[in-house]
Protein backbone atom coordinates (compact mmCIF):
# COMPACT_ATOMS: atom_id res chain seq x y z
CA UNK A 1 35.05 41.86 -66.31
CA UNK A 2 31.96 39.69 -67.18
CA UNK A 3 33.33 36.87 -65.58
CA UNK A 4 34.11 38.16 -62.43
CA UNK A 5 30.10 40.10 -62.36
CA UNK A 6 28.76 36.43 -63.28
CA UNK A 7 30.93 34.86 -59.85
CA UNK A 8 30.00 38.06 -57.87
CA UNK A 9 26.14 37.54 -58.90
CA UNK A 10 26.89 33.63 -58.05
CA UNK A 11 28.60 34.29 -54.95
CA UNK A 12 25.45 36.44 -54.08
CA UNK A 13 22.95 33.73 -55.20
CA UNK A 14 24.71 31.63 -53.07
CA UNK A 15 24.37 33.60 -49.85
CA UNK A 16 20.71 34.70 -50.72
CA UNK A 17 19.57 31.10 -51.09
CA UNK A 18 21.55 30.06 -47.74
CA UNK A 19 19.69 32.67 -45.78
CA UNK A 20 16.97 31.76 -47.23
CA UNK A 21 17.01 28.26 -46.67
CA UNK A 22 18.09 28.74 -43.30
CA UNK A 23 15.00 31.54 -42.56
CA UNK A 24 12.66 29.10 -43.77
CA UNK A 25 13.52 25.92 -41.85
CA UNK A 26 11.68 25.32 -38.70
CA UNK A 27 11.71 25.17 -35.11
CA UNK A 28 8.56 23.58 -34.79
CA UNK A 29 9.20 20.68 -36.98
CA UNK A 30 5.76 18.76 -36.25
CA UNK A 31 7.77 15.03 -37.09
CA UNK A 32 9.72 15.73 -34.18
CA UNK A 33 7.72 14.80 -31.26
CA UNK A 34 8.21 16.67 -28.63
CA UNK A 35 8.28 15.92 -24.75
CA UNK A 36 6.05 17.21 -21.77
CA UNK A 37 7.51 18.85 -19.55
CA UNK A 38 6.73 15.77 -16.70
CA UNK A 39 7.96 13.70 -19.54
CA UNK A 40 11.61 15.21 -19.31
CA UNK A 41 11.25 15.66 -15.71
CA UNK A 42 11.31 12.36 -15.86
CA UNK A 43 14.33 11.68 -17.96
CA UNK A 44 16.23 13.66 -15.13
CA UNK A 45 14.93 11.29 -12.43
CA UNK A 46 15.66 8.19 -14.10
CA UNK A 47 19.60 9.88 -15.18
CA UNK A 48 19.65 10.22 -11.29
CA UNK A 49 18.54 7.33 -9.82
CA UNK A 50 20.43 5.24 -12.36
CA UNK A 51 22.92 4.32 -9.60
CA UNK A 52 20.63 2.19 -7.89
CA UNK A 53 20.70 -0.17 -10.14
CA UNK A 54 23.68 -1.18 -8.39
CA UNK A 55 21.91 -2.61 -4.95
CA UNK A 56 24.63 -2.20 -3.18
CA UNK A 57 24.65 1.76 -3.94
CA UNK A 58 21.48 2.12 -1.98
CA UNK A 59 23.11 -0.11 1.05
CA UNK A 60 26.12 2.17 1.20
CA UNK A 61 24.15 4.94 1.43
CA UNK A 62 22.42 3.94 4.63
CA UNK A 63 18.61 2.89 3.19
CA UNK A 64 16.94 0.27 4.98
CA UNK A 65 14.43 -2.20 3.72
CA UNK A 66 10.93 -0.53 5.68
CA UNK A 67 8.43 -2.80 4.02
CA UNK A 68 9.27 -5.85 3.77
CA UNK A 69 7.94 -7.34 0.43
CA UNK A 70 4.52 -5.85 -0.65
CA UNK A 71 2.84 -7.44 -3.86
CA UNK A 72 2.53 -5.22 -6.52
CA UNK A 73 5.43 -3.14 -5.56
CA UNK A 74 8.50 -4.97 -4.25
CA UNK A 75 10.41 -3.87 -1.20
CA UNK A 76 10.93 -0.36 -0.01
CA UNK A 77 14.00 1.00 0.53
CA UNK A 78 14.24 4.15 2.27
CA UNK A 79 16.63 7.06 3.21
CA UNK A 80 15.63 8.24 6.63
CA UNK A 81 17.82 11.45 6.14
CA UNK A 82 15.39 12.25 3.43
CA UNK A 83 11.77 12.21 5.08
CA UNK A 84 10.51 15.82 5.42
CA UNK A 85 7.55 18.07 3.97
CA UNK A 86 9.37 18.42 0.54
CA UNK A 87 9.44 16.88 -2.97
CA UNK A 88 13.26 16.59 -4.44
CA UNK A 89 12.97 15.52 -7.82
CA UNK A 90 15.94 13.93 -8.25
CA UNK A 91 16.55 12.40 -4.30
CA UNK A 92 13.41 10.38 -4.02
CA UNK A 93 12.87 8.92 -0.68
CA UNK A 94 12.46 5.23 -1.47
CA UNK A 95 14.01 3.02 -3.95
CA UNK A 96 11.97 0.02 -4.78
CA UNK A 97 13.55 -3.42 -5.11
CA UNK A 98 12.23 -6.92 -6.12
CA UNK A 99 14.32 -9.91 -6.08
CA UNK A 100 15.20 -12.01 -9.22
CA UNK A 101 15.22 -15.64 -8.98
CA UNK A 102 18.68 -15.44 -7.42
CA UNK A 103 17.94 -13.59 -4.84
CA UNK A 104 19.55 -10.25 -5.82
CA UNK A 105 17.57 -7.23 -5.62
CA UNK A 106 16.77 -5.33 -9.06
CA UNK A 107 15.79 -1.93 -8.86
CA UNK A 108 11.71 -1.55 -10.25
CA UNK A 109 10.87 1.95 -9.02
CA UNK A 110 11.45 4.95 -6.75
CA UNK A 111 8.65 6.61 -4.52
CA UNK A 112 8.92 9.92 -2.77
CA UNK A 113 7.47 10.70 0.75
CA UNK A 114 6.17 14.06 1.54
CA UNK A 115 5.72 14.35 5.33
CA UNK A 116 2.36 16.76 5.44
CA UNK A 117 2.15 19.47 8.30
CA UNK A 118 -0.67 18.04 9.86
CA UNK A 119 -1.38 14.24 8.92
CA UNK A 120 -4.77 14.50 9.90
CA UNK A 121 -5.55 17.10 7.61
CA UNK A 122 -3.26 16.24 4.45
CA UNK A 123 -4.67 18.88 2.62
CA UNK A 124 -4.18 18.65 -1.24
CA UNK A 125 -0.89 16.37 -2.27
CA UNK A 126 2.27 18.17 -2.94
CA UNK A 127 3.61 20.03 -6.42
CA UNK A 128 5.46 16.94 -7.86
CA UNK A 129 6.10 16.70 -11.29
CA UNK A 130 5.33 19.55 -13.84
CA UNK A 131 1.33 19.14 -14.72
CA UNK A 132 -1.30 16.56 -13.69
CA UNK A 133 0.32 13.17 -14.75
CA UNK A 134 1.14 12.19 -11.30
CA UNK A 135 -0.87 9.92 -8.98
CA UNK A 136 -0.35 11.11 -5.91
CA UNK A 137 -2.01 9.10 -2.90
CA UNK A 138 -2.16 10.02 0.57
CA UNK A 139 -0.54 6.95 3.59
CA UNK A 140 -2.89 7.17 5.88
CA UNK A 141 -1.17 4.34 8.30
CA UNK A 142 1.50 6.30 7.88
CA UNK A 143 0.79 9.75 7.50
CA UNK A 144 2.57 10.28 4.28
CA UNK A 145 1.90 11.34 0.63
CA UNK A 146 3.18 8.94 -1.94
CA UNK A 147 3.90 8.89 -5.30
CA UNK A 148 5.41 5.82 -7.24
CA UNK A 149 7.60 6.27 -10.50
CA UNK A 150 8.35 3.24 -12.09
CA UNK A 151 11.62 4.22 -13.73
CA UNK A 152 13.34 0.94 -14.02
CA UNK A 153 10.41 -1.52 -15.01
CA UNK A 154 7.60 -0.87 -17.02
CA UNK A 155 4.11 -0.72 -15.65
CA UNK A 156 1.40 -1.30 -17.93
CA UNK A 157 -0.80 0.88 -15.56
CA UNK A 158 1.09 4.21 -16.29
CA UNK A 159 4.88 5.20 -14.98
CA UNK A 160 2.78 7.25 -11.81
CA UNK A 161 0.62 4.09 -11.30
CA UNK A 162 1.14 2.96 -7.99
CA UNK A 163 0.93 -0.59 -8.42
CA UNK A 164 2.48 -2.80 -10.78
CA UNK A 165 0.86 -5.75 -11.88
CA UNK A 166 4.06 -6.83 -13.86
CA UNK A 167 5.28 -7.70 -10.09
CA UNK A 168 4.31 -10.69 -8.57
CA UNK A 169 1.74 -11.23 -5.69
């Protein structure tokens, strides 16, 4: 009989110190870091644009080179069928492209294009990503707010900055 009250007491030990242990770990484990929420935003945009890493992606789909090259940035590839007055997180207007020294275009970048109601009054730019990280600029040849994400190549300006000087004049 004093055997088995010794296992039931260990037994109980057992479970006490498992709840415990469990009750006392954290949530908020401060050597995790954690992400912004732009910052995961961003994760999502990158998963989705991934594709267009494959050029030829972006030529099935219909987008058409409307730059040319511009220094800084490369060339910008848009999808007409996506110019309007909205931001789409994950269907960004442009995809931006830079040749490598064989000629074939490597993804650098995506850009969205929010048409404003009246381009002579832009107002204030659009509700992009989550918070204040973004660098919004306003087109004015154009008409057009812009935002640049550099998702494929790293900018040492900032991932919103909208020129890179990684990319060649």
């Amino acid at each position: 009989m004093i055997v088995k009250k010794n296992v039931l007491k260990l037994v109980m030990l057992a479970i006490l110190l498992g709840v415990l242990s469990f009750s006392c770990s954290s949530d908020d484990d401060s050597s995790q870091p954690t992400l912004e929420d732009w910052e995961v935003e961003l994760e999502q945009v990158k998963v989705a644009t991934s594709q267009y890493a494959d050029f030829q992606v972006a030529a099935d789909e219909g987008r058409i080179d409307v730059s040319g090259y511009v220094p800084n940035m490369g060339h910008h590839y848009l999808n007409p069928v996506l110019i309007d007055g909205t931001f789409d997180l994950l269907n960004p207007e442009f995809i931006l492209y830079v040749p490598d020294e064989n000629g074939l275009m490597q993804m650098v970048a995506i850009e969205y294009g929010v048409l404003p109601e009246d381009p002579n009054n832009p107002g204030n730019p659009p509700e992009g990503f989550t918070g204040d990280e973004d660098n919004w600029h306003f087109n004015e040849m154009i008409g057009e707010w812009q935002l640049h994400v550099w998702v494929a190549l790293d900018n040492p300006n900032g991932v919103f900055a909208m020129f890179n000087p990684v990319i060649g004049d």
